[in-house]
C-alpha atoms as a PDB file:
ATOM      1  CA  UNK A   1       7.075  -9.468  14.165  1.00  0.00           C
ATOM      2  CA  UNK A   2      10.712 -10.963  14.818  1.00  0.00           C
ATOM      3  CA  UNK A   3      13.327 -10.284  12.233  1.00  0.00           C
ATOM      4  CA  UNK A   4      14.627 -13.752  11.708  1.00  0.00           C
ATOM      5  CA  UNK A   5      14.851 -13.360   8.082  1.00  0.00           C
ATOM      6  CA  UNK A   6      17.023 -10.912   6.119  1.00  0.00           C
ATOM      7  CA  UNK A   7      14.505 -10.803   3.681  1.00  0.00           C
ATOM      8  CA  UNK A   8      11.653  -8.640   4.455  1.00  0.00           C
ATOM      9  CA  UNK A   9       8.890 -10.046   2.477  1.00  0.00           C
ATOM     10  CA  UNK A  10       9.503 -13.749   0.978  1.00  0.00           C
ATOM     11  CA  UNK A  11       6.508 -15.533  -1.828  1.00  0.00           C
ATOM     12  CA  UNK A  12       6.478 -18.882  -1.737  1.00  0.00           C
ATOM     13  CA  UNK A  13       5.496 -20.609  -4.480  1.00  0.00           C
ATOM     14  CA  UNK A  14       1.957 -18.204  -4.583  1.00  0.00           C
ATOM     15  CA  UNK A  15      -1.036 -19.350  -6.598  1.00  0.00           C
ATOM     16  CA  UNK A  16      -4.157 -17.570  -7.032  1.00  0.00           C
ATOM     17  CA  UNK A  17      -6.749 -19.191  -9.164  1.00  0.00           C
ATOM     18  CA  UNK A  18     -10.408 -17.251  -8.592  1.00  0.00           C
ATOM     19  CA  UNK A  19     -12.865 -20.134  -8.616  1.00  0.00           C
ATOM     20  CA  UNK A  20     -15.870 -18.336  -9.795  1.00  0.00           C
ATOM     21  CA  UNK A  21     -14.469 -18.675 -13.319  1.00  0.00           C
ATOM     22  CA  UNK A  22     -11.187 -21.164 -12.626  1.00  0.00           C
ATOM     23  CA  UNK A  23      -8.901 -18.242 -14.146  1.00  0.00           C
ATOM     24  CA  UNK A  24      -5.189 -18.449 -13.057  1.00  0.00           C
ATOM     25  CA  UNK A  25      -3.851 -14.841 -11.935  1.00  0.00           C
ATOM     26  CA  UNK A  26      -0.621 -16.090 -10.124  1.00  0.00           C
ATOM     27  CA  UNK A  27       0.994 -18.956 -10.880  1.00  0.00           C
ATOM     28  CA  UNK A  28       3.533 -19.926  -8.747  1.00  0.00           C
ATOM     29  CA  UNK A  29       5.236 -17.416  -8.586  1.00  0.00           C
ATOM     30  CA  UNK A  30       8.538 -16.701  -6.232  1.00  0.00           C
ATOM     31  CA  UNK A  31      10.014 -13.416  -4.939  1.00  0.00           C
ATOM     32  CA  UNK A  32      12.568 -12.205  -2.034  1.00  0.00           C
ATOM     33  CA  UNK A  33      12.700  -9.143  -0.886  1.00  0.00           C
ATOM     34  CA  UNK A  34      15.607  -7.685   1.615  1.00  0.00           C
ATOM     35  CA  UNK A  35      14.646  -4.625   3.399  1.00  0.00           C
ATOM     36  CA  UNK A  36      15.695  -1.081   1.658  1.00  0.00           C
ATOM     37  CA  UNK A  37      15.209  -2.853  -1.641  1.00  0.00           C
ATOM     38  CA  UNK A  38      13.165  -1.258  -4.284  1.00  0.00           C
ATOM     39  CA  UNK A  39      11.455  -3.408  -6.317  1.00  0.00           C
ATOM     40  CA  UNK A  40       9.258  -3.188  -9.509  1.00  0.00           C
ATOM     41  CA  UNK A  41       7.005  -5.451 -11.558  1.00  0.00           C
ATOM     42  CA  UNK A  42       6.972  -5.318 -14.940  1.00  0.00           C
ATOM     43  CA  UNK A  43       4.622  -7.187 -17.598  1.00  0.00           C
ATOM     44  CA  UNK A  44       1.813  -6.780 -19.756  1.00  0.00           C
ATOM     45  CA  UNK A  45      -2.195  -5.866 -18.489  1.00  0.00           C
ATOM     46  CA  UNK A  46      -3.399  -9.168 -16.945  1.00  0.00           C
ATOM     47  CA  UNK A  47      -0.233 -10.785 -15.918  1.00  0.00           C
ATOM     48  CA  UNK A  48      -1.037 -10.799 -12.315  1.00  0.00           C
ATOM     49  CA  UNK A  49       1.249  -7.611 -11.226  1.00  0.00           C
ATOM     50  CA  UNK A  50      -2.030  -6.021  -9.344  1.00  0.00           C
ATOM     51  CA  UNK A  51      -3.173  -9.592  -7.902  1.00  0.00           C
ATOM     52  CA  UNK A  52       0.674 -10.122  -6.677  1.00  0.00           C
ATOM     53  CA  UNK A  53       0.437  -6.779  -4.852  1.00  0.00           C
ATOM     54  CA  UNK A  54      -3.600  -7.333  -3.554  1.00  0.00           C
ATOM     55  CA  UNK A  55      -1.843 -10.487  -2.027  1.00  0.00           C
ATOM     56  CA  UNK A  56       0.695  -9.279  -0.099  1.00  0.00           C
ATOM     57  CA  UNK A  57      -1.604  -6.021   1.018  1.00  0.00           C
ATOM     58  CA  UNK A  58      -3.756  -8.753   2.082  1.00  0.00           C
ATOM     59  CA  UNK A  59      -6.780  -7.495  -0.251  1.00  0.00           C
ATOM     60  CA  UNK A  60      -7.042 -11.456  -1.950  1.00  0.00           C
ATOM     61  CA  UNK A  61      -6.033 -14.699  -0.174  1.00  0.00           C
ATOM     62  CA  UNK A  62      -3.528 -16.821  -2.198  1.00  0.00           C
ATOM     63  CA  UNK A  63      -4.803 -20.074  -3.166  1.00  0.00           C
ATOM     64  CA  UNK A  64      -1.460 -21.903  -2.598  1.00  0.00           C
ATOM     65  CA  UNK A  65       1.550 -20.926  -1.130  1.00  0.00           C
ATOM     66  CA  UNK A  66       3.027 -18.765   1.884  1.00  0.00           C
ATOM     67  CA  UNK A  67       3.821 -14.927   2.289  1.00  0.00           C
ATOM     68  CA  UNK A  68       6.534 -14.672   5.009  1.00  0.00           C
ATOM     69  CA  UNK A  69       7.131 -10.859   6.569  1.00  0.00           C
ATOM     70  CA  UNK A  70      10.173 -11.311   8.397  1.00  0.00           C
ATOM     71  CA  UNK A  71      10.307 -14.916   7.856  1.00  0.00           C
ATOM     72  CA  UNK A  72       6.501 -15.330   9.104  1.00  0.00           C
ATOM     73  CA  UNK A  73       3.569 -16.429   7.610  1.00  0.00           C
ATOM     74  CA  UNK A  74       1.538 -13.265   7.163  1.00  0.00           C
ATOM     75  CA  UNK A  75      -0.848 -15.614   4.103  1.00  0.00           C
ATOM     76  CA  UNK A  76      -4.249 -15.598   6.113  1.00  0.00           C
ATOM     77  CA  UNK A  77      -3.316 -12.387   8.541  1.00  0.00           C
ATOM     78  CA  UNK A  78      -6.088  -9.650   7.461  1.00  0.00           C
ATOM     79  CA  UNK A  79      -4.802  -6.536   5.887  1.00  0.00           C
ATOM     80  CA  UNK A  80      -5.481  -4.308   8.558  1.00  0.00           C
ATOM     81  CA  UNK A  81      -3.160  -6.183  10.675  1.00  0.00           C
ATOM     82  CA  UNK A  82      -0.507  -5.939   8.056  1.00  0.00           C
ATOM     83  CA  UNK A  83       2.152  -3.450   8.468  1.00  0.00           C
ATOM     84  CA  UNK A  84       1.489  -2.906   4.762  1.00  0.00           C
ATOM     85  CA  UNK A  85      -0.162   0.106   2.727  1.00  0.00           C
ATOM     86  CA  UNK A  86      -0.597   0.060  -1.150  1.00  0.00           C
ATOM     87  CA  UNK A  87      -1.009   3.236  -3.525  1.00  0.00           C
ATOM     88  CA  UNK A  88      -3.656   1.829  -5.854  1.00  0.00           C
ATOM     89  CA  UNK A  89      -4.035   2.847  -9.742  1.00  0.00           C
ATOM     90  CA  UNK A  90      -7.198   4.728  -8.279  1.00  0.00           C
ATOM     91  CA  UNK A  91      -6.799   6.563  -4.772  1.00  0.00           C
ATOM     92  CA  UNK A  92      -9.480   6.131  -3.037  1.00  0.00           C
ATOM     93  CA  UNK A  93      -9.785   9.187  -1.718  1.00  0.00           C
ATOM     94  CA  UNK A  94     -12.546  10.675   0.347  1.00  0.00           C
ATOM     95  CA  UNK A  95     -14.300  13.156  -1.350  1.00  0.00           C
ATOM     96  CA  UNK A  96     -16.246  14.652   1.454  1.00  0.00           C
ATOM     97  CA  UNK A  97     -12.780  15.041   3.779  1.00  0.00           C
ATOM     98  CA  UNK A  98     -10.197  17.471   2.933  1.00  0.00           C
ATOM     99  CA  UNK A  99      -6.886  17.026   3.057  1.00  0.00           C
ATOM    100  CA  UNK A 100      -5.603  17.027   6.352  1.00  0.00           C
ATOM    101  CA  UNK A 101      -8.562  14.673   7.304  1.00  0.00           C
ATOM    102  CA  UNK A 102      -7.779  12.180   4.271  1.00  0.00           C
ATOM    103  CA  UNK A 103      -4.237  11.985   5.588  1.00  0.00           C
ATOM    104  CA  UNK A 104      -4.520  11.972   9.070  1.00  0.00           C
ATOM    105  CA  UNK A 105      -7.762   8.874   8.933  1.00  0.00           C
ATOM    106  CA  UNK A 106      -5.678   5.883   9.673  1.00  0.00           C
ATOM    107  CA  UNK A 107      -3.838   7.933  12.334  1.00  0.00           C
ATOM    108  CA  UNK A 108      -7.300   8.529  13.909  1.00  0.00           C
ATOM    109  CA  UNK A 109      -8.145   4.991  13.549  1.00  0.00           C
ATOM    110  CA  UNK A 110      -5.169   4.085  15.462  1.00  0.00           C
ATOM    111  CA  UNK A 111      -6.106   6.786  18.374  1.00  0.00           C
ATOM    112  CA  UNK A 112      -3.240   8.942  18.184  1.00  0.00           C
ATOM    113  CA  UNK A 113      -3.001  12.320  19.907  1.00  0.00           C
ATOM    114  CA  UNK A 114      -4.160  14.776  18.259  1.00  0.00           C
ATOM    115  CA  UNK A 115      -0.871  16.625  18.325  1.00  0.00           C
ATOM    116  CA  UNK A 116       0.947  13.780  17.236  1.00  0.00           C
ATOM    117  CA  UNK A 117      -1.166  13.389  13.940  1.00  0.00           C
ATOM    118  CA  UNK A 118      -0.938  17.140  13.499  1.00  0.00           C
ATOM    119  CA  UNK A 119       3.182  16.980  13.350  1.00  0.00           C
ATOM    120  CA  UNK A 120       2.968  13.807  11.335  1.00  0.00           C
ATOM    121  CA  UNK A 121       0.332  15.354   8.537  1.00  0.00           C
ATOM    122  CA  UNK A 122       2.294  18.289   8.707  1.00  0.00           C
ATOM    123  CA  UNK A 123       5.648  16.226   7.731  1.00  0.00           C
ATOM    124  CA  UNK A 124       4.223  14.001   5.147  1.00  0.00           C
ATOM    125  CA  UNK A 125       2.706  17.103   3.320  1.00  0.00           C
ATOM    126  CA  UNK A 126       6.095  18.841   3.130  1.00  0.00           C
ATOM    127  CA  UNK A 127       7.365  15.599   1.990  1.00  0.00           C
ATOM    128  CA  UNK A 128       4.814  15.614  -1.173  1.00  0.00           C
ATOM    129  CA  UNK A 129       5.676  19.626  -1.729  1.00  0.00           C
ATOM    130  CA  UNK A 130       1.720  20.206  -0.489  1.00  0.00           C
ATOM    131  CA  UNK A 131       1.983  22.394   2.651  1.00  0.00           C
ATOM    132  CA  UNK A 132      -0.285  24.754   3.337  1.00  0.00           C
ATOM    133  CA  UNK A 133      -3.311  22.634   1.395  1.00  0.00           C
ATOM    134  CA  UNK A 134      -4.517  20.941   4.398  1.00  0.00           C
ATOM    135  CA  UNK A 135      -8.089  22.692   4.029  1.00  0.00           C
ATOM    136  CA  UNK A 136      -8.435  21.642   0.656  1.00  0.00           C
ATOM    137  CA  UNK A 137     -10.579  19.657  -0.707  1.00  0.00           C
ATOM    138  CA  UNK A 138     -10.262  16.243  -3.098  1.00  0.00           C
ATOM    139  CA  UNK A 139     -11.933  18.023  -5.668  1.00  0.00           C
ATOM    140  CA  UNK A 140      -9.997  20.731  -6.324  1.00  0.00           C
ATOM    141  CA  UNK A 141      -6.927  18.910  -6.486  1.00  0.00           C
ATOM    142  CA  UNK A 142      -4.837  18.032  -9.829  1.00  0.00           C
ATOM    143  CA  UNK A 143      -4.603  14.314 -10.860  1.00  0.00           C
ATOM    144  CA  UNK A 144      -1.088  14.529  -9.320  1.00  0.00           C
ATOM    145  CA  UNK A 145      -1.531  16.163  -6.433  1.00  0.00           C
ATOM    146  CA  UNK A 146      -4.271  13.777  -5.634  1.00  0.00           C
ATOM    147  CA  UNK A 147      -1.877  11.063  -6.201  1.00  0.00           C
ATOM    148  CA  UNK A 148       0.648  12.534  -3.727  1.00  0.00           C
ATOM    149  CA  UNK A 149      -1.895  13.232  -1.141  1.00  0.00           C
ATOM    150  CA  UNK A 150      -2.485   9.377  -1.886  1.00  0.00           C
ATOM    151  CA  UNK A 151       1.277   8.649  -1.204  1.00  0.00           C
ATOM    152  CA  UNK A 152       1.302  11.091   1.930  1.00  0.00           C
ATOM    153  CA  UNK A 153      -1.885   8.677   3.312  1.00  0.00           C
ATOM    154  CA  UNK A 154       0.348   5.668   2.902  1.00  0.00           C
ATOM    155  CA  UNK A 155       3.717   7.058   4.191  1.00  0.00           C
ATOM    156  CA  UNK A 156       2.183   9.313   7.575  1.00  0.00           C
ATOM    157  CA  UNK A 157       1.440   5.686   8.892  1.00  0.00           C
ATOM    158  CA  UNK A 158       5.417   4.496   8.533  1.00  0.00           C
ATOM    159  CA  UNK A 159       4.247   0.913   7.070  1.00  0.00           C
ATOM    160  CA  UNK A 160       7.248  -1.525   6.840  1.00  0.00           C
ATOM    161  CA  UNK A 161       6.413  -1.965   3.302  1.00  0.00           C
ATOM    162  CA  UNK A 162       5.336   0.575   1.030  1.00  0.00           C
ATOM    163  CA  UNK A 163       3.573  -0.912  -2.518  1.00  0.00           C
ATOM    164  CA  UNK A 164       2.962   1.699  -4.998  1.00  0.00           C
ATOM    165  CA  UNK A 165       0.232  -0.383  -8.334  1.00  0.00           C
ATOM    166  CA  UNK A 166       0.832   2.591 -11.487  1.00  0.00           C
ATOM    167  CA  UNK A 167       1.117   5.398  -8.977  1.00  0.00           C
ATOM    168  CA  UNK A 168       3.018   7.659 -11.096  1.00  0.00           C
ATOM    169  CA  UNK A 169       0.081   7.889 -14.054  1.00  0.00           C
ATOM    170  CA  UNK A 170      -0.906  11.455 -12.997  1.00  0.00           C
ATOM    171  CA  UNK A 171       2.408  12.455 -12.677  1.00  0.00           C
ATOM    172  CA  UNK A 172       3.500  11.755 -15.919  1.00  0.00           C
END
């Protein structure tokens, strides 16, 4: 991806209607986002914060309108070829991996060395304040640590964008 644009992430005049029952989630709505900026939605349940976010992860297509990363139409590109990850409300956590495995999957995916995932799980977990749990597993975990473990699994893969939906209910 070029960086032709200032902004990082740009929505265009995004729609999303679902047509099995016609309701309108998004309604064209428009948003700019420069890189280093921190951003938050706020609004009440059902206003379309999660849908917003599921459409820039990639997770729903919008049904008008563009999403430009870097000034480039990113509206049809599948999420796993976005340099995107998203913290969801739930985690989605494997329950039969520990830790270190849950962290280091999309690492694997991506056919690291070994080594290499090793120093990068080992960096993300002091970043959450969880070293030394690697050979944990889900289950014994706290709502919050689960959550950070979530947020380590997003950050040890250095996404360009970072999109956190109610992360911090656990922690609170």
């Amino acid at each position: 991806m070029s960086g032709k644009s200032e902004n990082i992430i740009e929505l265009k005049h995004i729609s999303k209607v679902y047509s099995d029952n016609g309701f309108k989630a998004v309604d064209d709505f428009n948003l700019e986002v420069k890189r280093g900026e921190f951003v938050t939605f706020l609004g009440p349940s059902g206003c379309g914060k999660t849908t917003t976010l599921r459409m820039i992860a990639g997770f729903e297509l919008p049904t008008d309108g563009q999403i430009l990363l870097n000034g480039e139409d990113i509206s049809q590109l599948p999420a796993n070829k976005r340099p995107i990850n998203t913290v969801f409300q739930r985690y989605a956590l494997f329950p039969h991996m520990n830790i270190y495995e849950n962290i280091a999957f999309g690492l694997k995916l991506k056919k690291l060395p070994k080594e290499e995932i090793r120093k990068k799980v080992k960096h993300v977990l002091d970043m959450v304040d969880l070293e030394g749990f690697e050979d944990r597993k889900i289950s014994t975990l706290s709502g919050g640590q689960q959550q950070r473990i979530a947020i380590a699994r997003a950050l040890v893969n250095e996404p360009e964008i970072l999109m956190l939906d109610e992360h911090s209910g656990h922690l609170i």
